[in-house]
PDB file of N, CA and C in Angstrom:
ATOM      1  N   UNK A   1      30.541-209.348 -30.090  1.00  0.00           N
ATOM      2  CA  UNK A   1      29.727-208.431 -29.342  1.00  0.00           C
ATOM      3  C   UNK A   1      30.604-207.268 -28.883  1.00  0.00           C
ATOM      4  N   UNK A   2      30.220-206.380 -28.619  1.00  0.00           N
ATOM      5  CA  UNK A   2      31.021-205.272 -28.375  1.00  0.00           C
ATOM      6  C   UNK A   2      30.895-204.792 -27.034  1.00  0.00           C
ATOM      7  N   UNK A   3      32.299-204.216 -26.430  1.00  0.00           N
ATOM      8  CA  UNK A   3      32.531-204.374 -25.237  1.00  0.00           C
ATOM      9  C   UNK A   3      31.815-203.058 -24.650  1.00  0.00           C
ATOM     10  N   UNK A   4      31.535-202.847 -23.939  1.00  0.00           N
ATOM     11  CA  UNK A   4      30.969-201.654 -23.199  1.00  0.00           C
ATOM     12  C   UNK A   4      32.094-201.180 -22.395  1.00  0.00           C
ATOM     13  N   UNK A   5      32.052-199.566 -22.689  1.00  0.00           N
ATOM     14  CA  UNK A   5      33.052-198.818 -22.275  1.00  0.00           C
ATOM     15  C   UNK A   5      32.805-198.587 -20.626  1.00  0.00           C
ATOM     16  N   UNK A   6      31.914-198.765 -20.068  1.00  0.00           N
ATOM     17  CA  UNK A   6      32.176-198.520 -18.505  1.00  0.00           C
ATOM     18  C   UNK A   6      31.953-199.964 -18.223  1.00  0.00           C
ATOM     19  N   UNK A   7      32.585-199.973 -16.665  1.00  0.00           N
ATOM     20  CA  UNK A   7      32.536-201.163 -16.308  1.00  0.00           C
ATOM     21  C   UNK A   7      30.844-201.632 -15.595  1.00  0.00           C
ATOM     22  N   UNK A   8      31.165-202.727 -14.800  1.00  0.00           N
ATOM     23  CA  UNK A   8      30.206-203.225 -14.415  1.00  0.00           C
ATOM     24  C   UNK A   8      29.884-202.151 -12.861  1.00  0.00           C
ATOM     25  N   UNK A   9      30.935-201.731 -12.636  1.00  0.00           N
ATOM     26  CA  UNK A   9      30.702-201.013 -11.182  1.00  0.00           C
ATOM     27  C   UNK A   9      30.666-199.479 -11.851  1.00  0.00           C
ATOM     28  N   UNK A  10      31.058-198.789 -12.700  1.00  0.00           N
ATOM     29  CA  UNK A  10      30.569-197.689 -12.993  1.00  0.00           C
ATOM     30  C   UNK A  10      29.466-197.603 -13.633  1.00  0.00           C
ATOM     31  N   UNK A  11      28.459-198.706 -14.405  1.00  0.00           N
ATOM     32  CA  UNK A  11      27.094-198.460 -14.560  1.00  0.00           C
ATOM     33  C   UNK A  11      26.451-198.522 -13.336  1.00  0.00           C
ATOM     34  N   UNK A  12      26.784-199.572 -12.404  1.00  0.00           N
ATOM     35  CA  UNK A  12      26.099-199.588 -10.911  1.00  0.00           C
ATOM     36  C   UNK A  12      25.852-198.204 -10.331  1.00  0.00           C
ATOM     37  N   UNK A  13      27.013-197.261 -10.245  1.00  0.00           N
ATOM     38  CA  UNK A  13      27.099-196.140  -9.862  1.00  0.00           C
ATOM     39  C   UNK A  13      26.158-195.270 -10.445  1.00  0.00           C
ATOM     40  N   UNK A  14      26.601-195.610 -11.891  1.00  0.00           N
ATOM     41  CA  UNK A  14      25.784-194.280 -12.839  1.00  0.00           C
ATOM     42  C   UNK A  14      24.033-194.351 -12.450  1.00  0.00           C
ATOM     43  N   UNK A  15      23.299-196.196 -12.544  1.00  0.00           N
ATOM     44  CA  UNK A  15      22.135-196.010 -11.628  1.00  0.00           C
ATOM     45  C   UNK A  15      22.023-196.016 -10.409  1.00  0.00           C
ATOM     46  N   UNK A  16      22.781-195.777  -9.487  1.00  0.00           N
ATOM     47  CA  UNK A  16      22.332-195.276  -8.331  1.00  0.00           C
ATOM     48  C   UNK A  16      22.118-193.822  -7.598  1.00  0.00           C
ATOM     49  N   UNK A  17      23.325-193.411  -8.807  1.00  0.00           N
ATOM     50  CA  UNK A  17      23.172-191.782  -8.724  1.00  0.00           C
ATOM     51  C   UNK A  17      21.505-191.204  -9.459  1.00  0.00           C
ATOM     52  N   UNK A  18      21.183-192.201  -9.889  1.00  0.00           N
ATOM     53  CA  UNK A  18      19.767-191.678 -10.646  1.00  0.00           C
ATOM     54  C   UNK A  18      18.661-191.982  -9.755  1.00  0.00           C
ATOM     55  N   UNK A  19      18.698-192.731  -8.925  1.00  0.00           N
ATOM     56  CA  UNK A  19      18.160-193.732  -8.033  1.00  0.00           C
ATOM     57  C   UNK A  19      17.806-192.459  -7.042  1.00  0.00           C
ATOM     58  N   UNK A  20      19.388-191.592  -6.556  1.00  0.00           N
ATOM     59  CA  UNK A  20      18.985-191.085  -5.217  1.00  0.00           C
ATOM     60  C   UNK A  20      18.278-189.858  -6.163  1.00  0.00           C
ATOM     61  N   UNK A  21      18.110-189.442  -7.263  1.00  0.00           N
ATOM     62  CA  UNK A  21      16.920-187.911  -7.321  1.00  0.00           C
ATOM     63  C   UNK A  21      17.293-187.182  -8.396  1.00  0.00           C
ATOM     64  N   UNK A  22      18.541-187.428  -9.275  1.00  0.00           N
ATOM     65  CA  UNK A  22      18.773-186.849 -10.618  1.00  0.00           C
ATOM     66  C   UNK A  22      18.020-187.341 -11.757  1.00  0.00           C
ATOM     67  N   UNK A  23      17.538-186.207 -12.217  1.00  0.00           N
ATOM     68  CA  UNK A  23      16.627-186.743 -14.065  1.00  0.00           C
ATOM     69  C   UNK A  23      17.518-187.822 -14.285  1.00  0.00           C
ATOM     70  N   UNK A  24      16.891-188.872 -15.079  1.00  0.00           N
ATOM     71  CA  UNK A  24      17.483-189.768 -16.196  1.00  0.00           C
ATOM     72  C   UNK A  24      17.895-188.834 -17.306  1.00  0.00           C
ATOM     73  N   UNK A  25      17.749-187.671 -17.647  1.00  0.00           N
ATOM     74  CA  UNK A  25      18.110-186.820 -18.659  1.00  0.00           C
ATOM     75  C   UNK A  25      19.500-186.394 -18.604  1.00  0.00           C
ATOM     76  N   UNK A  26      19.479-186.034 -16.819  1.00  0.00           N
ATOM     77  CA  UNK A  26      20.780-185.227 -16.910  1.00  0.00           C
ATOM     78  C   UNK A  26      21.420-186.010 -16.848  1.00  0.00           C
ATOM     79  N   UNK A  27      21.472-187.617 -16.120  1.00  0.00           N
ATOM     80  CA  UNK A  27      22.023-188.515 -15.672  1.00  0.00           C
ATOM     81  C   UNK A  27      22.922-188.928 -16.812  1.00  0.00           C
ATOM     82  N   UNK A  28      22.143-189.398 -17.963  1.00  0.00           N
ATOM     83  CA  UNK A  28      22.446-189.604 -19.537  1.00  0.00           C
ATOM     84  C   UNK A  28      24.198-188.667 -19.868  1.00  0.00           C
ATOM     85  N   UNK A  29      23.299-187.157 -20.060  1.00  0.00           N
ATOM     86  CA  UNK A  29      23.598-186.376 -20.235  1.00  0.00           C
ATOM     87  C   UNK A  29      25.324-185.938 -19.967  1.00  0.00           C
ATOM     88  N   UNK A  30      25.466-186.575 -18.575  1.00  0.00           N
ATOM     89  CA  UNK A  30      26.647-186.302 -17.649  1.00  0.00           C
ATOM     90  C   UNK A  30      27.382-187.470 -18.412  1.00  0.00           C
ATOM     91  N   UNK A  31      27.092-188.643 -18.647  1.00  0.00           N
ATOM     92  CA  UNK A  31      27.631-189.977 -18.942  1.00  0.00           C
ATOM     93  C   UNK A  31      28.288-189.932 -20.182  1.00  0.00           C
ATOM     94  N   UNK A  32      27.037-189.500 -20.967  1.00  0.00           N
ATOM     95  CA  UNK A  32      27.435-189.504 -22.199  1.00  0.00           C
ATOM     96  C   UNK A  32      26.275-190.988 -23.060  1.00  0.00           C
ATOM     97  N   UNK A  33      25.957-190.827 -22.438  1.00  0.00           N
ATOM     98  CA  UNK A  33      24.866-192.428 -23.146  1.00  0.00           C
ATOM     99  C   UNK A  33      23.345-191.887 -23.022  1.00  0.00           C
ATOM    100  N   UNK A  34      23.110-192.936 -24.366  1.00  0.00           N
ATOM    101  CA  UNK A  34      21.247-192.685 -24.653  1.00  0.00           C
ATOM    102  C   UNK A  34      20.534-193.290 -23.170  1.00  0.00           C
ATOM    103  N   UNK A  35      18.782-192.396 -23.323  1.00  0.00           N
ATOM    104  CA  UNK A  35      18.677-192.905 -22.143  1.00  0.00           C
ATOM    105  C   UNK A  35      18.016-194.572 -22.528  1.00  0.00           C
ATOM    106  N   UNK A  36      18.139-194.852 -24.170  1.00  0.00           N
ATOM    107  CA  UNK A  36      17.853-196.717 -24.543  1.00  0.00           C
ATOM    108  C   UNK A  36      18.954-197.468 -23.563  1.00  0.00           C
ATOM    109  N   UNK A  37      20.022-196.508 -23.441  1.00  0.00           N
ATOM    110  CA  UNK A  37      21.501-197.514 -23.118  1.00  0.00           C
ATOM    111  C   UNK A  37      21.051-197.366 -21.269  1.00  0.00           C
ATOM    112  N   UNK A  38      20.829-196.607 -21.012  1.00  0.00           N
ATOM    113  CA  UNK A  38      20.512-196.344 -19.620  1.00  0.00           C
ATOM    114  C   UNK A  38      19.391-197.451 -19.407  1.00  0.00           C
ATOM    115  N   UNK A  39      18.080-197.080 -19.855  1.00  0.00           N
ATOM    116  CA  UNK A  39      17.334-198.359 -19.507  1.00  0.00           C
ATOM    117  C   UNK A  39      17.901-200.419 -19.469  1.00  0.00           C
ATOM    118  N   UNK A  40      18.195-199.615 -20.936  1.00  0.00           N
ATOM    119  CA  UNK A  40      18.800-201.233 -20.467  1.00  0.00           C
ATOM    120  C   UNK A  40      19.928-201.428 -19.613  1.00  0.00           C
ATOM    121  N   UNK A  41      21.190-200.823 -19.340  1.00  0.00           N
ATOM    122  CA  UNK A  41      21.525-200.726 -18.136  1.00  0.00           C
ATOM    123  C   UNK A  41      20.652-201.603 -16.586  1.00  0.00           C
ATOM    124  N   UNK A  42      19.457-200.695 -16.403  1.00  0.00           N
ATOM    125  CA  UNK A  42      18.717-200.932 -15.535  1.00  0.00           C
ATOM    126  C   UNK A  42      18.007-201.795 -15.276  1.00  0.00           C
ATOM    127  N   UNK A  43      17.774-202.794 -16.961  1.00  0.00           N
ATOM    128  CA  UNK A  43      16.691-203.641 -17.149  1.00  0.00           C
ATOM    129  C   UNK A  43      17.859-205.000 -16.382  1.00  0.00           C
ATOM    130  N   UNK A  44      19.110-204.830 -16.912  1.00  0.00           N
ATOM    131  CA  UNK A  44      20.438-205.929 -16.311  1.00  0.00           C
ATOM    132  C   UNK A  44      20.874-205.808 -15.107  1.00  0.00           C
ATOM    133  N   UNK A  45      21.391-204.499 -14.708  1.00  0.00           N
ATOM    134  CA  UNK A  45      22.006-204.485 -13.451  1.00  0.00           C
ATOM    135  C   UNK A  45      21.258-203.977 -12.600  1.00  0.00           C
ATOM    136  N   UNK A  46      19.994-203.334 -12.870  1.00  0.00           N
ATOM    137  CA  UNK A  46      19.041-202.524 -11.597  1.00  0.00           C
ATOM    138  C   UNK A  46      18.527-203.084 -10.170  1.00  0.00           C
ATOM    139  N   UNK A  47      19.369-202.809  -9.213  1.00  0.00           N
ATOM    140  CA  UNK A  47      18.775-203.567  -8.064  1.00  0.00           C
ATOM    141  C   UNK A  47      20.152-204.339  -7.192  1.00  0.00           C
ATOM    142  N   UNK A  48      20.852-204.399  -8.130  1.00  0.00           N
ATOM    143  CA  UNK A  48      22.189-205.113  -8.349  1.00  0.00           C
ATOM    144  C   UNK A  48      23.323-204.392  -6.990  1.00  0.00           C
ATOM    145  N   UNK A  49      24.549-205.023  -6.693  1.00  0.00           N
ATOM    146  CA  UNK A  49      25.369-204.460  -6.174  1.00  0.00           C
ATOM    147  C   UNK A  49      26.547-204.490  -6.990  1.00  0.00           C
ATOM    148  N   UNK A  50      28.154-204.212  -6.486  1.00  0.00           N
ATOM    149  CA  UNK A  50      28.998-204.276  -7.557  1.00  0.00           C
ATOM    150  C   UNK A  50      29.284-206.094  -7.441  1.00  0.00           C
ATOM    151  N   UNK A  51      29.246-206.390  -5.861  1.00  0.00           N
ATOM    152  CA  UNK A  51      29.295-207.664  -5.994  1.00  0.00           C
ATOM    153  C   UNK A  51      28.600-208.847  -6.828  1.00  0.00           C
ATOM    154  N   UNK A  52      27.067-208.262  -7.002  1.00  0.00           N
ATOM    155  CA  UNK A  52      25.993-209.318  -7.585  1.00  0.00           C
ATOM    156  C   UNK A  52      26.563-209.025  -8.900  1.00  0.00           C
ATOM    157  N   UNK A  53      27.002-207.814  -9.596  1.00  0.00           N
ATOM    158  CA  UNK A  53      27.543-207.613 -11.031  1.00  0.00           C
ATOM    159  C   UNK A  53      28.939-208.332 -11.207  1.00  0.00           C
ATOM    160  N   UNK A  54      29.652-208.674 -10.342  1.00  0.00           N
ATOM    161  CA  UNK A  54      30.889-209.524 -10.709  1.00  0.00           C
ATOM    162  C   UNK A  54      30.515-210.894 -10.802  1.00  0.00           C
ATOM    163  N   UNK A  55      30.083-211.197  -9.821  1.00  0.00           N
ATOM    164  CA  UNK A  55      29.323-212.724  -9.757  1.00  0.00           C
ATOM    165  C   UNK A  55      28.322-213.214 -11.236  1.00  0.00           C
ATOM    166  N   UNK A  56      27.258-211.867 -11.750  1.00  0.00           N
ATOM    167  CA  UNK A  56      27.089-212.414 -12.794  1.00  0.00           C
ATOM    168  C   UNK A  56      27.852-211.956 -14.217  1.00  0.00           C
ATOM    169  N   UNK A  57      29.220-211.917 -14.321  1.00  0.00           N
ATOM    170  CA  UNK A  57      29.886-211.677 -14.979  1.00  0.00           C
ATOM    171  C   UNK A  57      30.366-212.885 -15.203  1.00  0.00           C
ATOM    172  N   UNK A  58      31.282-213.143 -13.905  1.00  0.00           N
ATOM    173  CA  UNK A  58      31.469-214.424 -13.876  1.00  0.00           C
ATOM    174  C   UNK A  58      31.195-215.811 -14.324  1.00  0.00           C
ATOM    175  N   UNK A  59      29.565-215.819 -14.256  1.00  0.00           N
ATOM    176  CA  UNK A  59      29.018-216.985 -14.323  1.00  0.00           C
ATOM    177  C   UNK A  59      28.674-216.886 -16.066  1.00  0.00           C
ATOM    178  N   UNK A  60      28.216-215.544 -16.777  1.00  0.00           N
ATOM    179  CA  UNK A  60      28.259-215.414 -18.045  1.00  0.00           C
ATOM    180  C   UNK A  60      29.625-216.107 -18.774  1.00  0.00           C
ATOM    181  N   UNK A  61      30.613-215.088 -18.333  1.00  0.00           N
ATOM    182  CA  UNK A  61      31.952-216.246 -18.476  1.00  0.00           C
ATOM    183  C   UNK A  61      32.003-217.496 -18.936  1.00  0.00           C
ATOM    184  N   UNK A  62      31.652-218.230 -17.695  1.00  0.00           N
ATOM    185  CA  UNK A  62      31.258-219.536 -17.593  1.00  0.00           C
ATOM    186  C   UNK A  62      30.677-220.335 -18.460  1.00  0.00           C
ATOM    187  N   UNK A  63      29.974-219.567 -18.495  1.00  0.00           N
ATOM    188  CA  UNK A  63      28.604-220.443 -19.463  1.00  0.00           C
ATOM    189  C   UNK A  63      29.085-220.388 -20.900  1.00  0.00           C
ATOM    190  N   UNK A  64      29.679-219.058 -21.289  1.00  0.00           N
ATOM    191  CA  UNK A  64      30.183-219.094 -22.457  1.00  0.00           C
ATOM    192  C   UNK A  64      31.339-219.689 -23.321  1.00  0.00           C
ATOM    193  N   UNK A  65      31.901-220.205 -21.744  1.00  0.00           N
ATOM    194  CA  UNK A  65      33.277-221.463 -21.833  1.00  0.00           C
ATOM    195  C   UNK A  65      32.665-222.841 -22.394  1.00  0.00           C
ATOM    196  N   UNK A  66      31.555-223.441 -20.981  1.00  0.00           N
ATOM    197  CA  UNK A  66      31.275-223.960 -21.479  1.00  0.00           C
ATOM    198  C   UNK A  66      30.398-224.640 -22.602  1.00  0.00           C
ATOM    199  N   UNK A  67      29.428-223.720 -23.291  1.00  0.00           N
ATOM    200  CA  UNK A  67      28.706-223.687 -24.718  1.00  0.00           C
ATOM    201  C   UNK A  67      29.904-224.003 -25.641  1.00  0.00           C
ATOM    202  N   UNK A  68      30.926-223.346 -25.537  1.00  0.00           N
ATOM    203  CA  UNK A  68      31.963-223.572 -26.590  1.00  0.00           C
ATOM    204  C   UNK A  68      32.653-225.051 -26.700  1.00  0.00           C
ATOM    205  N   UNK A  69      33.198-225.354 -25.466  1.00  0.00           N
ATOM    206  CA  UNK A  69      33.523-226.809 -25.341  1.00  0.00           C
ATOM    207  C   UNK A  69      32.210-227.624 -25.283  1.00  0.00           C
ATOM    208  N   UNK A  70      31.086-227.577 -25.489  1.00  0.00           N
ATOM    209  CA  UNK A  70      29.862-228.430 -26.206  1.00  0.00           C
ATOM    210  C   UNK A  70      29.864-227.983 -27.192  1.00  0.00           C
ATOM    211  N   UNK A  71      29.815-227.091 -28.108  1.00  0.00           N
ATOM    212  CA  UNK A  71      30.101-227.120 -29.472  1.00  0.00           C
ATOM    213  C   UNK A  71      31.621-228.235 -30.164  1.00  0.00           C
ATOM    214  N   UNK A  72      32.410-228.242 -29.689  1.00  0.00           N
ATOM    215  CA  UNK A  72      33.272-228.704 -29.817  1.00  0.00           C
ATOM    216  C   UNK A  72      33.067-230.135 -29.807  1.00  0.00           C
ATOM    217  N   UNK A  73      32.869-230.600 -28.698  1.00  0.00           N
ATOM    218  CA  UNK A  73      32.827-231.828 -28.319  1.00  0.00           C
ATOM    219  C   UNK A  73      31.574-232.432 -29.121  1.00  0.00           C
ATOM    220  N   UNK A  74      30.828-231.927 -29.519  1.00  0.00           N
ATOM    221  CA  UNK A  74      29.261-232.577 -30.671  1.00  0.00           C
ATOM    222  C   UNK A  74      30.258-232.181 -31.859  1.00  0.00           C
ATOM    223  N   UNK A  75      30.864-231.341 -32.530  1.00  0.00           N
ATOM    224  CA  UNK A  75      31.665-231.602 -34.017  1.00  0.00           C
ATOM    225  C   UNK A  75      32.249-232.652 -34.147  1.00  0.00           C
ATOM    226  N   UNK A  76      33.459-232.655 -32.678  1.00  0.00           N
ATOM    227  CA  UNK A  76      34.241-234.096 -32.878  1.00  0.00           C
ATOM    228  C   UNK A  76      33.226-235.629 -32.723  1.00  0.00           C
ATOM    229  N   UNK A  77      32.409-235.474 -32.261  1.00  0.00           N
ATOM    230  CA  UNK A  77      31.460-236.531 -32.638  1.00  0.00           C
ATOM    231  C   UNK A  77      30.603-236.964 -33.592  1.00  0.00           C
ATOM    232  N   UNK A  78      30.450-235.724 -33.992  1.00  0.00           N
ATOM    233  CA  UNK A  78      30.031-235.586 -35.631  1.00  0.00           C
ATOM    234  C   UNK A  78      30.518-236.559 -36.388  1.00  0.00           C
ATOM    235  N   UNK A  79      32.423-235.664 -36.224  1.00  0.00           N
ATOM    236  CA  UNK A  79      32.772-236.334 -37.350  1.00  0.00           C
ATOM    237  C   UNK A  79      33.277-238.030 -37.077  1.00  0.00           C
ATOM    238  N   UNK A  80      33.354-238.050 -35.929  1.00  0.00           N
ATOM    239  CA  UNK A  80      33.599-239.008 -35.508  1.00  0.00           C
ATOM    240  C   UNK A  80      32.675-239.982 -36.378  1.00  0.00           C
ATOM    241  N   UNK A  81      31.386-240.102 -36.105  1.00  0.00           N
ATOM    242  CA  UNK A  81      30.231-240.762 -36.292  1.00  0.00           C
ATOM    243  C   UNK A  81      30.405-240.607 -38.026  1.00  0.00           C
ATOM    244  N   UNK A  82      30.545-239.426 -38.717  1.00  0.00           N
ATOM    245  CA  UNK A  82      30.682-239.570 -40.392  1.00  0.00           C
ATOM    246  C   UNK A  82      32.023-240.807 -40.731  1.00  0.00           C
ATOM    247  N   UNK A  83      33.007-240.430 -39.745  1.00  0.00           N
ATOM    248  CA  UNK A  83      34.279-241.298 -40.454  1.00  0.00           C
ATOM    249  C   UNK A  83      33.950-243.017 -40.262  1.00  0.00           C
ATOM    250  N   UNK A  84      33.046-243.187 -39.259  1.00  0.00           N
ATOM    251  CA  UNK A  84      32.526-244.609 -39.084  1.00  0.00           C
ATOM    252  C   UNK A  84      32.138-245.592 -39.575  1.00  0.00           C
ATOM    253  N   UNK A  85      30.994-244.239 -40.413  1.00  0.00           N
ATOM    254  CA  UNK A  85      30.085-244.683 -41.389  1.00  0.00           C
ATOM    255  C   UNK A  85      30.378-245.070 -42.668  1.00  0.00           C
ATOM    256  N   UNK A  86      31.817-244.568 -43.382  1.00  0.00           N
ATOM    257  CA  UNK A  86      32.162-244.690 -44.503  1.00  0.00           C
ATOM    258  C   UNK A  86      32.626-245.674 -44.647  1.00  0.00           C
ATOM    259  N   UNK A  87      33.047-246.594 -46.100  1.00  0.00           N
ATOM    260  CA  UNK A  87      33.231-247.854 -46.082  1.00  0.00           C
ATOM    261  C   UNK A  87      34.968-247.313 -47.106  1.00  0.00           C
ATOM    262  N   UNK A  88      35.786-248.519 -46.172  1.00  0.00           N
ATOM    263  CA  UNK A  88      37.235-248.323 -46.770  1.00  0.00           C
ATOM    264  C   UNK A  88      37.451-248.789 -48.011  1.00  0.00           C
TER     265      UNK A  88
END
């Protein structure tokens, strides 16, 4: 997946500056991003603080640690369970 060039606290910023009364046009405009990238922006972090955006950074993190070590741990059982089954 590809990393996004501003952080989690400079999109916060970028919608709140839109928030207090600037077009989404110029808002874009100033940034440098579509206003697709802006909405969705808003659709994730809108409402958000920088704190609630670290916290769910964090927990994405997380989750993506652990999906991986359950992938892991069901292969080695996999094969576990294939090498069982075979006759010596």
């Amino acid at each position: 997946m590809k990393r996004s060039r501003f952080t989690e606290e400079q999109i916060i910023a970028i919608l709140k500056e839109q928030e207090s009364g600037v077009k989404t046009a110029d808002v874009c405009r100033k940034h440098g991003i579509s206003e697709a990238t802006f909405y969705k922006y808003k659709a994730k972090f809108g409402g958000m603080e920088v704190s609630d955006a670290r916290r769910l950074k964090a927990l994405e993190d997380e989750n993506a640690k652990l999906k991986r070590l359950l992938a892991e741990a069901t292969l080695d059982n996999a094969m576990l369970k294939d090498v069982a089954t075979k006759k010596w």
